[in-house]
Protein backbone atom coordinates (compact mmCIF):
# COMPACT_ATOMS: atom_id res chain seq x y z
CA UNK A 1 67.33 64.93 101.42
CA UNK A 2 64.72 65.70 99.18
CA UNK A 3 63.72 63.40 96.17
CA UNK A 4 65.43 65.43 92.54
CA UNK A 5 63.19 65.58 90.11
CA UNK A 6 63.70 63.09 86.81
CA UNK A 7 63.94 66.02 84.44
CA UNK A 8 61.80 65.11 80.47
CA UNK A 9 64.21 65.36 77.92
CA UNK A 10 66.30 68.33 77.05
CA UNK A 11 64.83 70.59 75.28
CA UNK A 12 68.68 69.77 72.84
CA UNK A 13 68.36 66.04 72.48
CA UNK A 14 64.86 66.82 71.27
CA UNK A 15 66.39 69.10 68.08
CA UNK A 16 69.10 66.86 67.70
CA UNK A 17 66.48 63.85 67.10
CA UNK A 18 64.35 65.96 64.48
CA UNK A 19 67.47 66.96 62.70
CA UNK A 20 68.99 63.33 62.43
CA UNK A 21 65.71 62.11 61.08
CA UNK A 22 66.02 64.97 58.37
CA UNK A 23 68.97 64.25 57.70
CA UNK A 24 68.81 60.47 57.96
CA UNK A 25 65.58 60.84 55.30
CA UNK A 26 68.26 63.22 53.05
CA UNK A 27 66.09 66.10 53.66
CA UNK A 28 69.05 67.86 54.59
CA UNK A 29 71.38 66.63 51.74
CA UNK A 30 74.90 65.91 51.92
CA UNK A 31 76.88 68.79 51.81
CA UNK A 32 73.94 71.19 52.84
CA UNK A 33 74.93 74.22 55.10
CA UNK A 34 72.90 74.18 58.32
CA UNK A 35 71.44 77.72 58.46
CA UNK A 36 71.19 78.17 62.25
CA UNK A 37 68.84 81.17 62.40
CA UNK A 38 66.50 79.74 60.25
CA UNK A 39 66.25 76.79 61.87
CA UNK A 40 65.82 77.96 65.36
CA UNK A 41 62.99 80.40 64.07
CA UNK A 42 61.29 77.76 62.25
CA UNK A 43 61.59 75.77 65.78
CA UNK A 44 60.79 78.26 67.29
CA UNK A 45 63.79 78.06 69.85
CA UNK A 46 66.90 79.88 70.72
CA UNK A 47 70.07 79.43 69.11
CA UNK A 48 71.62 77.45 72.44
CA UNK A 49 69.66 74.30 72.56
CA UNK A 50 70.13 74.29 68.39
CA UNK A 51 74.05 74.45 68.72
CA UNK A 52 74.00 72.16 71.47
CA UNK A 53 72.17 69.75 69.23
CA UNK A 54 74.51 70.24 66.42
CA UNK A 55 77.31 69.61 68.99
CA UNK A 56 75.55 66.10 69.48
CA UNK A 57 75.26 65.43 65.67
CA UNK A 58 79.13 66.55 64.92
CA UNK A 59 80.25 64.00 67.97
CA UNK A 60 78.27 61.26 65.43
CA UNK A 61 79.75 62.33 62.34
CA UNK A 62 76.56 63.07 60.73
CA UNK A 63 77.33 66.98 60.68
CA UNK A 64 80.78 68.87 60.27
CA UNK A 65 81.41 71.83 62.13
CA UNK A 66 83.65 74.58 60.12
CA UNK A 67 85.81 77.38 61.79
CA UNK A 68 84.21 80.15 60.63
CA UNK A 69 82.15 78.60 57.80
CA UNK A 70 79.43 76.89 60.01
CA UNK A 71 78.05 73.67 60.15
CA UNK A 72 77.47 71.39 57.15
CA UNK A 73 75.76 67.98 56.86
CA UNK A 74 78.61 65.78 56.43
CA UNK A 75 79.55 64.55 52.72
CA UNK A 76 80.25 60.55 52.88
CA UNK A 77 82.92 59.87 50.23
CA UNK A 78 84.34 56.64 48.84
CA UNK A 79 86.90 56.23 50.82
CA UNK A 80 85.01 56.58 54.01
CA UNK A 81 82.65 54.04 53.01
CA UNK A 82 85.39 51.95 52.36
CA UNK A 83 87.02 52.54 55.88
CA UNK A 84 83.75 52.34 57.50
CA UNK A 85 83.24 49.44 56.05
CA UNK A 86 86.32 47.37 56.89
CA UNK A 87 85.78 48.68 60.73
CA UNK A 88 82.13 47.47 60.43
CA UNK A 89 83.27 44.00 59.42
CA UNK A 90 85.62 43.30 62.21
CA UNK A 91 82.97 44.67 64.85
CA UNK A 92 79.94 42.84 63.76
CA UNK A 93 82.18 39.46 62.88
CA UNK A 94 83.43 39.96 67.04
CA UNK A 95 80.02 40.36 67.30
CA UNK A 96 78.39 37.52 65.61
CA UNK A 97 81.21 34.99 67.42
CA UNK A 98 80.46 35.99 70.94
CA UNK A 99 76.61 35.68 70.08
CA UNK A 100 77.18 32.44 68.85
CA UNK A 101 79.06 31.24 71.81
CA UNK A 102 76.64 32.70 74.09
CA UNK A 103 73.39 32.10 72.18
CA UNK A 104 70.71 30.17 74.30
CA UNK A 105 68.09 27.84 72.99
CA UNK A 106 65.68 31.31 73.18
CA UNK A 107 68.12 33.03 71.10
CA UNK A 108 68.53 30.57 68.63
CA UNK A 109 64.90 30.34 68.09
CA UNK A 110 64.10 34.15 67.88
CA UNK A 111 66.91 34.09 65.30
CA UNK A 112 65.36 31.38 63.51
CA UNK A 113 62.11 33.27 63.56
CA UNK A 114 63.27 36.96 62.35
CA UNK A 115 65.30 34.23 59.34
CA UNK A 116 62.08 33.10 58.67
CA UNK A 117 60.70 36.90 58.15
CA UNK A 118 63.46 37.54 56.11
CA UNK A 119 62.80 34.99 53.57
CA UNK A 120 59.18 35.29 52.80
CA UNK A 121 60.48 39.06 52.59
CA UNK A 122 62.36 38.11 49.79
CA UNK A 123 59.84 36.07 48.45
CA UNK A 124 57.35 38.72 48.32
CA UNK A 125 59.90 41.08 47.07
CA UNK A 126 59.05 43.77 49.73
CA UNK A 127 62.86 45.55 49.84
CA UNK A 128 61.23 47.59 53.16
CA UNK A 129 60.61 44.62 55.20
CA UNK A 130 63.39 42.66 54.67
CA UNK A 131 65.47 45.46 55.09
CA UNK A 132 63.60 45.33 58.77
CA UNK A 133 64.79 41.97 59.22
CA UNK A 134 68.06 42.21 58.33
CA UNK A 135 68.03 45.29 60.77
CA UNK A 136 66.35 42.72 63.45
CA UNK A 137 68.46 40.29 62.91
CA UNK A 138 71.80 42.19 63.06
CA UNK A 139 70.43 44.06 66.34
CA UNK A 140 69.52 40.52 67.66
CA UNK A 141 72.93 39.15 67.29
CA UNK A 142 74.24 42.83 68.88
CA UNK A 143 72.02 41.62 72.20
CA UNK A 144 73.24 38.53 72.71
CA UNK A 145 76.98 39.20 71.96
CA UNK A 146 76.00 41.49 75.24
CA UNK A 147 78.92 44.07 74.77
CA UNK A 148 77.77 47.70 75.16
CA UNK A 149 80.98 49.03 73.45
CA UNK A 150 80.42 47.03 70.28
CA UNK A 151 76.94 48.00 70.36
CA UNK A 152 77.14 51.46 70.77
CA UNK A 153 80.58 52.07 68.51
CA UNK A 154 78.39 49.17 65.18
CA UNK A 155 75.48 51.74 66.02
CA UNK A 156 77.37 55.14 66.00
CA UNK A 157 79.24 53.38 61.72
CA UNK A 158 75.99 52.27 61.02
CA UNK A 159 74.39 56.34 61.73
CA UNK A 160 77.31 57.41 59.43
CA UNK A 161 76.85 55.16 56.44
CA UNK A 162 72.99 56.51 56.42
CA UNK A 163 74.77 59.47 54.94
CA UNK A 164 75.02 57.96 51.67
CA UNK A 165 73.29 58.56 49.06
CA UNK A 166 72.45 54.69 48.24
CA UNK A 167 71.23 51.50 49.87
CA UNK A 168 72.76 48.45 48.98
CA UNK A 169 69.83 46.33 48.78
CA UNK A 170 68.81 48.37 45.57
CA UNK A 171 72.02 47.04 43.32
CA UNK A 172 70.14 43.93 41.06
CA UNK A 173 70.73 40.91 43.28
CA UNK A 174 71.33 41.97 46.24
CA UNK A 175 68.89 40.84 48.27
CA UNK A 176 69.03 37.31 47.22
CA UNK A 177 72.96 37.71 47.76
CA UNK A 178 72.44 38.75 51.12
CA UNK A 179 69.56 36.17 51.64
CA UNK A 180 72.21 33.38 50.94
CA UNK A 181 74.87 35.13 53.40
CA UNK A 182 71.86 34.95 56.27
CA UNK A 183 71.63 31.33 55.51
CA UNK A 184 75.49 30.64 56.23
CA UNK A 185 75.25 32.89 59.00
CA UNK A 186 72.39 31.36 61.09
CA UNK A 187 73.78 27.95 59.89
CA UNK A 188 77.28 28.49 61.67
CA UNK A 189 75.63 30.07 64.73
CA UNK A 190 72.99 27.21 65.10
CA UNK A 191 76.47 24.65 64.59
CA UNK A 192 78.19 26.46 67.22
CA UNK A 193 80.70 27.64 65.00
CA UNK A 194 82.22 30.69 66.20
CA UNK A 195 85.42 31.06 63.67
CA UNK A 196 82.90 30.15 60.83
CA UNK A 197 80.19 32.79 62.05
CA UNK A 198 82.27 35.54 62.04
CA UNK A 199 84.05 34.71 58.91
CA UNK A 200 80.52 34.87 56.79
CA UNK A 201 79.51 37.72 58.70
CA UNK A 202 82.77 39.73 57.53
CA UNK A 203 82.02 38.37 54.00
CA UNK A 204 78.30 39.42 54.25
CA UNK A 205 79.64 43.08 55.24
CA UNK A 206 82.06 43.18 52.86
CA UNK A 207 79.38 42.01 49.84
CA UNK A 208 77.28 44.93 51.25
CA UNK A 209 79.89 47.83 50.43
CA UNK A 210 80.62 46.30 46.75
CA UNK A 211 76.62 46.65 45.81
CA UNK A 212 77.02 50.23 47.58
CA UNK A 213 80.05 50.81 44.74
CA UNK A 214 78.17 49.06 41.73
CA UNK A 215 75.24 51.64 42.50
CA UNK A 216 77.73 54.40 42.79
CA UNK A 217 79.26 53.68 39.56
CA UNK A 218 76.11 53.40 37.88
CA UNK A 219 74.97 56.10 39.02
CA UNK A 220 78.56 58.21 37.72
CA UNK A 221 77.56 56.69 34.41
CA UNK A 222 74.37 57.91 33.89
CA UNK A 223 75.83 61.14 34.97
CA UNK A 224 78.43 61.04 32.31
């Protein structure tokens, strides 16, 4: 038999990548009605690989495809946030106790270190790196939990809550809040505290979705 060929990436995944990061970056607003044509002239592509990349973005939630009306970018509201929020605690508090009962003294330590980033992140004040860290840290604690179903369904929410308008970490005192909810974190893990890890993990996801509402709200008022 013949060796097959490792094909490069479809020509699909490829649009579906440039649009996420548009969207992602709110290039492509909330609400915003995918023109198709445009897009594949602008690509300079046919329309197949385009709607088979939208196909990929509607299976994420990040686009919404209409009967008749097209596609649209996919409009976050409230209520989803909350939802997607209450799911995200219960995942990444699973998460955070299997970690801890599996951590090694390698994972401890690389924990420990990407802690360590986040603080002098907050000490510096520098919102873009410590959001890095927290990413790190989270997507260290994913790892060693070493479940590809909580990985990939914590990854698919977290895709979906880019949609909103607002980070979290911008609400005044957020990122010392979450600084403190590290701390309690790390400490339970490095205890070998399961129960007590996931708890303050839940309670660190649920503190993240009220600064997401307090910016909302202020936001409304200013509005008003």
């Amino acid at each position: 038999m013949s060796p097959t060929r490792i094909a490069p990436m479809a020509l699909y995944q490829e649009v579906a990548e440039r649009l996420r990061e548009r969207i992602f970056s709110h290039e492509l607003k909330p609400g915003t009605w995918i023109d198709e044509q445009a897009l594949a002239e602008n690509y300079g592509i046919s329309r197949t690989p385009l709607r088979e990349a939208l196909k990929v973005l509607a299976a994420e939630g990040l686009v919404t495809l209409k009967p008749r009306r097209g596609c649209y970018v996919t409009e976050i509201s409230e209520r989803d946030l909350d939802e997607i929020f209450g799911v995200l605690g219960l995942l990444e508090g699973r998460c955070v106790h299997d970690a801890t009962l599996r951590a090694k003294a390698f994972d401890r330590e690389q924990l420990q270190h990407i802690h360590e980033q986040l603080e002098a992140a907050a000490a510096s004040h520098d919102i873009d790196a410590f959001f890095e860290a927290n990413q790190a840290f989270h997507l260290r604690l994913q790892t060693i939990a070493d479940n590809r179903w909580l990985l990939q369904v914590i990854a698919d929410l977290r895709k979906v809550i880019k949609l909103s308008r607002h980070h979290s970490l911008f609400s005044d005192g957020r990122v010392a809040q979450s600084q403190a909810e590290h701390r309690v974190i790390l400490r339970a893990l490095m205890d070998g505290d399961a129960n007590a890890a996931e708890q303050a993990m839940r309670t660190h996801i649920a503190s993240g979705r009220k600064a997401l509402a307090r910016i909302a709200a202020s936001a409304k008022d200013r509005a008003a």
